[in-house]
PDB file of N, CA and C in Angstrom:
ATOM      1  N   UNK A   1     -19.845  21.613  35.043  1.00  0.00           N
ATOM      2  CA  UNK A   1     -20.030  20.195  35.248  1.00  0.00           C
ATOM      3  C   UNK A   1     -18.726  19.538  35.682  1.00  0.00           C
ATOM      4  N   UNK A   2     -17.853  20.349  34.991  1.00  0.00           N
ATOM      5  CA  UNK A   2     -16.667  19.606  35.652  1.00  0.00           C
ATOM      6  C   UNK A   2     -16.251  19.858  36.982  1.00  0.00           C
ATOM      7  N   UNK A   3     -16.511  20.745  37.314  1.00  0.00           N
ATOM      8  CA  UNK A   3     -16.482  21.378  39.071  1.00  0.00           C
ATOM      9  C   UNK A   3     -17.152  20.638  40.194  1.00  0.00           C
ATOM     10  N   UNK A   4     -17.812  19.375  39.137  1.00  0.00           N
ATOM     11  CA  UNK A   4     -18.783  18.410  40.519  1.00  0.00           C
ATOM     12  C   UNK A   4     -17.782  17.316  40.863  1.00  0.00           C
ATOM     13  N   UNK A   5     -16.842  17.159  40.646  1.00  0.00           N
ATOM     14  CA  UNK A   5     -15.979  15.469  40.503  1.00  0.00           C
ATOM     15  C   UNK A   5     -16.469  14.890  41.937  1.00  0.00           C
ATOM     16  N   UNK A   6     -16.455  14.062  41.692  1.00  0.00           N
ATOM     17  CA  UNK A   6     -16.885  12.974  42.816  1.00  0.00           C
ATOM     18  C   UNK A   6     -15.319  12.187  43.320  1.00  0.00           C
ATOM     19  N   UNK A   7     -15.237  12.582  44.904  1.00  0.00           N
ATOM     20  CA  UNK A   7     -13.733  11.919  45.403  1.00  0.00           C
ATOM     21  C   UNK A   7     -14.359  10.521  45.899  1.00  0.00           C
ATOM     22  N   UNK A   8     -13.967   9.776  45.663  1.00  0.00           N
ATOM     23  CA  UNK A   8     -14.051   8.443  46.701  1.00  0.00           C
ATOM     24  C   UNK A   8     -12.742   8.352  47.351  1.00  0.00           C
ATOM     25  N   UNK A   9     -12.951   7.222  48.178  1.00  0.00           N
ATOM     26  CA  UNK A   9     -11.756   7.096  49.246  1.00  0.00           C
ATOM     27  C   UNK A   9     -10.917   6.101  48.724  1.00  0.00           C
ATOM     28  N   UNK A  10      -9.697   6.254  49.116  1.00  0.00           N
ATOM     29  CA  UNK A  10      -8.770   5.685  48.290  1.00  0.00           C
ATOM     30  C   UNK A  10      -8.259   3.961  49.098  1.00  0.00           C
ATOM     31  N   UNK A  11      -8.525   2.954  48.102  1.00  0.00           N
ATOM     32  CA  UNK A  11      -8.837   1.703  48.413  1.00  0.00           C
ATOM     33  C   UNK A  11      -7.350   1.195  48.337  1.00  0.00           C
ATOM     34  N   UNK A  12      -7.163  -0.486  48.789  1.00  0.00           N
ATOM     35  CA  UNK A  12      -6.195  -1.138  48.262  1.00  0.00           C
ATOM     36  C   UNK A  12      -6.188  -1.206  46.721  1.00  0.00           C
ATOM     37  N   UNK A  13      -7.101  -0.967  46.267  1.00  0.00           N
ATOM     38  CA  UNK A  13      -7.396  -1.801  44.732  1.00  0.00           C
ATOM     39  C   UNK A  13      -7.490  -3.175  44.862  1.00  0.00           C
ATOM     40  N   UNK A  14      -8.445  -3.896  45.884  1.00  0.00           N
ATOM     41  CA  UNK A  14      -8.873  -5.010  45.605  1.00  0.00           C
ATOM     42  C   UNK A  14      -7.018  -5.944  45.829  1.00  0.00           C
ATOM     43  N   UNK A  15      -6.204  -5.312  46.795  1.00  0.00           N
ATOM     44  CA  UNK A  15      -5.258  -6.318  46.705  1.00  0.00           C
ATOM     45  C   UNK A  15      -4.952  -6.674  47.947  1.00  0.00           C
ATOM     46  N   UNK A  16      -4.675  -7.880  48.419  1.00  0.00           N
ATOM     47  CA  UNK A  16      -4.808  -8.608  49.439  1.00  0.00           C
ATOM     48  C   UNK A  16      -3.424  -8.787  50.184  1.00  0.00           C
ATOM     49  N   UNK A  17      -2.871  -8.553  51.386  1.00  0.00           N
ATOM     50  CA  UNK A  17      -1.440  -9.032  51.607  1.00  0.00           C
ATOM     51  C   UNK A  17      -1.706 -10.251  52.969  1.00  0.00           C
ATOM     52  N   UNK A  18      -0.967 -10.625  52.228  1.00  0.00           N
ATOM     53  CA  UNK A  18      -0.387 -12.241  53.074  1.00  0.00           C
ATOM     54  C   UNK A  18       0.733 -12.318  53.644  1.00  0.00           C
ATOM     55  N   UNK A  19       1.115 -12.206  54.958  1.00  0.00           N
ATOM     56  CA  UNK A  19       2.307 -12.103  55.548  1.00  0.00           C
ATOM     57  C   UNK A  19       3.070 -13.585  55.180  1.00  0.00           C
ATOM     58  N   UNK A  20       4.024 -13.466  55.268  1.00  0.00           N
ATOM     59  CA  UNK A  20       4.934 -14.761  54.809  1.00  0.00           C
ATOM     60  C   UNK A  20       5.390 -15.322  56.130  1.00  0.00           C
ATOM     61  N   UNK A  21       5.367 -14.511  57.245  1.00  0.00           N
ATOM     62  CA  UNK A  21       6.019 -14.717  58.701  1.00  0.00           C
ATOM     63  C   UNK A  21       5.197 -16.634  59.031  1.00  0.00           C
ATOM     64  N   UNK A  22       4.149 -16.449  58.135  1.00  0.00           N
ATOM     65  CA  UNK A  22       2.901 -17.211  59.366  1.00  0.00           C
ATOM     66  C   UNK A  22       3.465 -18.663  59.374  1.00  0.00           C
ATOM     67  N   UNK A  23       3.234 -19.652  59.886  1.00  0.00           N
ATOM     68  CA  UNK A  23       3.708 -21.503  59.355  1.00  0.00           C
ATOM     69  C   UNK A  23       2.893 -21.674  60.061  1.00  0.00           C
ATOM     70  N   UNK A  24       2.206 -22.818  59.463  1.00  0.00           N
ATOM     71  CA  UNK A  24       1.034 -23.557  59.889  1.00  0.00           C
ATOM     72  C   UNK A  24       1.663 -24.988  60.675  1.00  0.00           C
ATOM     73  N   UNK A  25       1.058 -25.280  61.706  1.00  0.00           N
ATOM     74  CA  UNK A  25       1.388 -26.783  62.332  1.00  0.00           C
ATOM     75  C   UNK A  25       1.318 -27.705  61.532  1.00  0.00           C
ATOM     76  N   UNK A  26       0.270 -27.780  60.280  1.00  0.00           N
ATOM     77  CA  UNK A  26      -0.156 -28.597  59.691  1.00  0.00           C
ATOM     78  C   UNK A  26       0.773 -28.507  58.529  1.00  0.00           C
ATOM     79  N   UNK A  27       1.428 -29.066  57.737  1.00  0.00           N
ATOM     80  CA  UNK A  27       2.121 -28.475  56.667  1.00  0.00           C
ATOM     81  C   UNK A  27       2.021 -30.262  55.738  1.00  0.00           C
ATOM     82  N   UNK A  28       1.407 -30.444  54.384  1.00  0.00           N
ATOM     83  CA  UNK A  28       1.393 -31.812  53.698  1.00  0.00           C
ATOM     84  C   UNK A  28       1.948 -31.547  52.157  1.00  0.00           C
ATOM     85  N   UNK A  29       2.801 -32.310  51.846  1.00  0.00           N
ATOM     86  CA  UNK A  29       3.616 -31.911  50.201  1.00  0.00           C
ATOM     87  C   UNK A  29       2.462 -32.293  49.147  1.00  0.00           C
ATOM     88  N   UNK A  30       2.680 -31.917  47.806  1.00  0.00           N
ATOM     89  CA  UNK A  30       1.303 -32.455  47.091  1.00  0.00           C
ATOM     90  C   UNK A  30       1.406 -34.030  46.793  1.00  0.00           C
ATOM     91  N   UNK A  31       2.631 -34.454  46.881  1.00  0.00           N
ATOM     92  CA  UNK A  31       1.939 -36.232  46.623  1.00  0.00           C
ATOM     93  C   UNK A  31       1.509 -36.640  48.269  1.00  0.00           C
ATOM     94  N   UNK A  32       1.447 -36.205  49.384  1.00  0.00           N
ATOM     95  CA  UNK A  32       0.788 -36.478  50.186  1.00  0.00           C
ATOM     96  C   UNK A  32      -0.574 -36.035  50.075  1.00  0.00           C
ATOM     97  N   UNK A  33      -1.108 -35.140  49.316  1.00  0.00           N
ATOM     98  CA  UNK A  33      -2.787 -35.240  49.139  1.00  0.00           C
ATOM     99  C   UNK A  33      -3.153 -35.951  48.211  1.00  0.00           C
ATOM    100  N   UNK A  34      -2.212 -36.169  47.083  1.00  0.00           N
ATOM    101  CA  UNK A  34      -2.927 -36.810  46.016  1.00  0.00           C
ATOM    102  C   UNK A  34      -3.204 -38.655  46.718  1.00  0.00           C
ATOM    103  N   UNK A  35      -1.888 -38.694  47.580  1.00  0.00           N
ATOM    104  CA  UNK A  35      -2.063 -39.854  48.267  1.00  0.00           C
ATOM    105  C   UNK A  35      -3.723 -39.943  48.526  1.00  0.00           C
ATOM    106  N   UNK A  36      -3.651 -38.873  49.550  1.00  0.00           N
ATOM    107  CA  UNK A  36      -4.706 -39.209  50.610  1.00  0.00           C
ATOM    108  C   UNK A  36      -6.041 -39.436  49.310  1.00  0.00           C
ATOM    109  N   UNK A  37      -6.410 -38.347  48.246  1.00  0.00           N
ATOM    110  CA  UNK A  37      -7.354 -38.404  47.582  1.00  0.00           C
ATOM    111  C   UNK A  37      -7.726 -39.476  46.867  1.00  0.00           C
ATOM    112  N   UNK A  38      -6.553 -40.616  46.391  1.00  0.00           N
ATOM    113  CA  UNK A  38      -6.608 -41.399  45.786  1.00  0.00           C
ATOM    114  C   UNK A  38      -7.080 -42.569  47.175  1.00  0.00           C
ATOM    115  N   UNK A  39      -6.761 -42.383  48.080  1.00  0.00           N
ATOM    116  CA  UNK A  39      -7.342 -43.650  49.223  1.00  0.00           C
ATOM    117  C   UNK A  39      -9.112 -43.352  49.016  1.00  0.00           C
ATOM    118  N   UNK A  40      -9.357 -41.863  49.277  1.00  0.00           N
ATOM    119  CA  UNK A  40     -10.624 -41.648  49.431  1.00  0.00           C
ATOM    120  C   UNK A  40     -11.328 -42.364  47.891  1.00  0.00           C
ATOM    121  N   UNK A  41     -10.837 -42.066  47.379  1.00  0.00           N
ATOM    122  CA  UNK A  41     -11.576 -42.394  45.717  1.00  0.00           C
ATOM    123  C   UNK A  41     -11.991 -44.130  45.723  1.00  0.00           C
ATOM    124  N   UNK A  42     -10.535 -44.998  46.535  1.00  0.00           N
ATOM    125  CA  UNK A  42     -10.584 -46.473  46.669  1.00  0.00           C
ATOM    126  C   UNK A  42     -11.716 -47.190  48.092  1.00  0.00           C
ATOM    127  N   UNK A  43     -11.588 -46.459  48.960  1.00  0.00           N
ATOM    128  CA  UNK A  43     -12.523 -46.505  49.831  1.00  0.00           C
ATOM    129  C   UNK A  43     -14.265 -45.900  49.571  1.00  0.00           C
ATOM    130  N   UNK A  44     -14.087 -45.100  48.422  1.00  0.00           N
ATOM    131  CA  UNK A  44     -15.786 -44.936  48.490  1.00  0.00           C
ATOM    132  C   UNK A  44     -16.023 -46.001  47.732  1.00  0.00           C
ATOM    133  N   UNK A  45     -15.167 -46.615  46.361  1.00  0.00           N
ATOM    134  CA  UNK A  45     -15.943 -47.680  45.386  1.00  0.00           C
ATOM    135  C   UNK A  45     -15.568 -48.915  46.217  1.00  0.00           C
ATOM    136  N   UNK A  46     -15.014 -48.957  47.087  1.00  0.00           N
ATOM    137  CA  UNK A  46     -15.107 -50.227  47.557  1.00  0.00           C
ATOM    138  C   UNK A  46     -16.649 -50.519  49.364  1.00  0.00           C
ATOM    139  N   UNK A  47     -16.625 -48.909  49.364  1.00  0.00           N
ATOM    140  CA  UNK A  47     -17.961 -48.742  50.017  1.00  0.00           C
ATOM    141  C   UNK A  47     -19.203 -49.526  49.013  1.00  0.00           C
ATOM    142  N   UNK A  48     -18.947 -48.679  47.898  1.00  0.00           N
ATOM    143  CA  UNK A  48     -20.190 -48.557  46.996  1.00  0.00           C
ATOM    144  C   UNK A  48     -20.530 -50.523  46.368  1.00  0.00           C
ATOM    145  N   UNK A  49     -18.949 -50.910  46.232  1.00  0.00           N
ATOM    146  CA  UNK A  49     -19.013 -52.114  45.410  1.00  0.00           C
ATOM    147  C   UNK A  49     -20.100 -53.286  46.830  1.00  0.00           C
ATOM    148  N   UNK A  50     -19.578 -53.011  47.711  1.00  0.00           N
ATOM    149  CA  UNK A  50     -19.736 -53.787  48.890  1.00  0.00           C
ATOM    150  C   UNK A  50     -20.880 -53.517  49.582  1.00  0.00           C
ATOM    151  N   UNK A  51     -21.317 -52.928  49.216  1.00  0.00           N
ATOM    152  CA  UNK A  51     -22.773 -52.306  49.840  1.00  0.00           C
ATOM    153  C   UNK A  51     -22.989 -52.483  51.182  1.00  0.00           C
ATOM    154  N   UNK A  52     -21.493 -52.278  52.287  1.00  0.00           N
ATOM    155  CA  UNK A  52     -21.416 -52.127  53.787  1.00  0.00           C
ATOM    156  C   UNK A  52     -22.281 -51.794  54.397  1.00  0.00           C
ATOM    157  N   UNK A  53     -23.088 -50.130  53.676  1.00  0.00           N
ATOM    158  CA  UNK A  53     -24.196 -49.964  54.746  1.00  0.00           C
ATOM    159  C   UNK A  53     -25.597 -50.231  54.444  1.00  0.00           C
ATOM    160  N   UNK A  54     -25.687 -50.860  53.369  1.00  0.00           N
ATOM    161  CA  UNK A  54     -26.980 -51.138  52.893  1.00  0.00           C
ATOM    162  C   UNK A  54     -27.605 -50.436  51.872  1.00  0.00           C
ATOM    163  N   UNK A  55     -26.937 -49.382  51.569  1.00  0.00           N
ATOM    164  CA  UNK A  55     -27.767 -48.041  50.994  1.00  0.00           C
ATOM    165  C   UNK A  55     -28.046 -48.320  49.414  1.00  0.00           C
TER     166      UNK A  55
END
Protein backbone atom coordinates (compact mmCIF):
# COMPACT_ATOMS: atom_id res chain seq x y z
CA UNK A 1 0.00 0.00 0.00
CA UNK A 2 2.68 2.10 0.50
CA UNK A 3 4.13 1.54 -3.03
CA UNK A 4 0.88 3.45 -4.45
CA UNK A 5 1.89 7.21 -3.29
CA UNK A 6 0.19 9.55 -5.29
CA UNK A 7 2.73 12.52 -6.85
CA UNK A 8 0.94 15.70 -7.58
CA UNK A 9 2.60 18.54 -9.26
CA UNK A 10 4.38 20.82 -7.40
CA UNK A 11 2.41 24.24 -6.87
CA UNK A 12 3.30 27.81 -5.62
CA UNK A 13 1.50 26.93 -2.41
CA UNK A 14 -1.23 29.26 -3.05
CA UNK A 15 1.41 32.27 -3.04
CA UNK A 16 1.04 35.14 -5.17
CA UNK A 17 4.02 37.56 -6.38
CA UNK A 18 3.57 41.16 -7.00
CA UNK A 19 6.28 42.87 -8.76
CA UNK A 20 7.18 46.12 -6.99
CA UNK A 21 8.63 47.58 -10.47
CA UNK A 22 4.81 48.51 -11.42
CA UNK A 23 3.43 52.55 -10.49
CA UNK A 24 0.19 53.27 -11.28
CA UNK A 25 -0.76 56.83 -13.00
CA UNK A 26 -3.31 57.02 -10.52
CA UNK A 27 -1.66 57.14 -7.12
CA UNK A 28 -4.28 58.91 -3.88
CA UNK A 29 -2.85 59.07 0.01
CA UNK A 30 -5.51 57.71 2.53
CA UNK A 31 -6.84 61.12 3.77
CA UNK A 32 -7.51 61.74 0.13
CA UNK A 33 -10.14 58.83 0.08
CA UNK A 34 -11.41 59.30 3.31
CA UNK A 35 -11.85 62.88 1.87
CA UNK A 36 -13.53 61.77 -1.11
CA UNK A 37 -15.82 59.12 1.04
CA UNK A 38 -16.85 61.56 3.44
CA UNK A 39 -18.14 64.06 0.35
CA UNK A 40 -19.99 60.94 -0.95
CA UNK A 41 -21.64 60.20 2.51
CA UNK A 42 -22.64 64.39 2.52
CA UNK A 43 -23.93 64.38 -0.96
CA UNK A 44 -26.17 61.24 -0.70
CA UNK A 45 -28.02 62.72 2.69
CA UNK A 46 -28.26 65.84 1.24
CA UNK A 47 -29.70 63.94 -2.03
CA UNK A 48 -31.92 62.01 0.31
CA UNK A 49 -32.83 65.18 2.70
CA UNK A 50 -33.82 67.20 -0.52
CA UNK A 51 -35.61 64.83 -2.39
CA UNK A 52 -33.85 66.30 -5.88
CA UNK A 53 -35.09 63.46 -7.82
CA UNK A 54 -38.30 62.76 -6.50
CA UNK A 55 -37.73 59.26 -5.38
Amino acid sequence: MADNKIQLPQSGGGLVRYFEDYKSKLEFGPMTIVIIIVIVIVLELLLKRFNIFGL
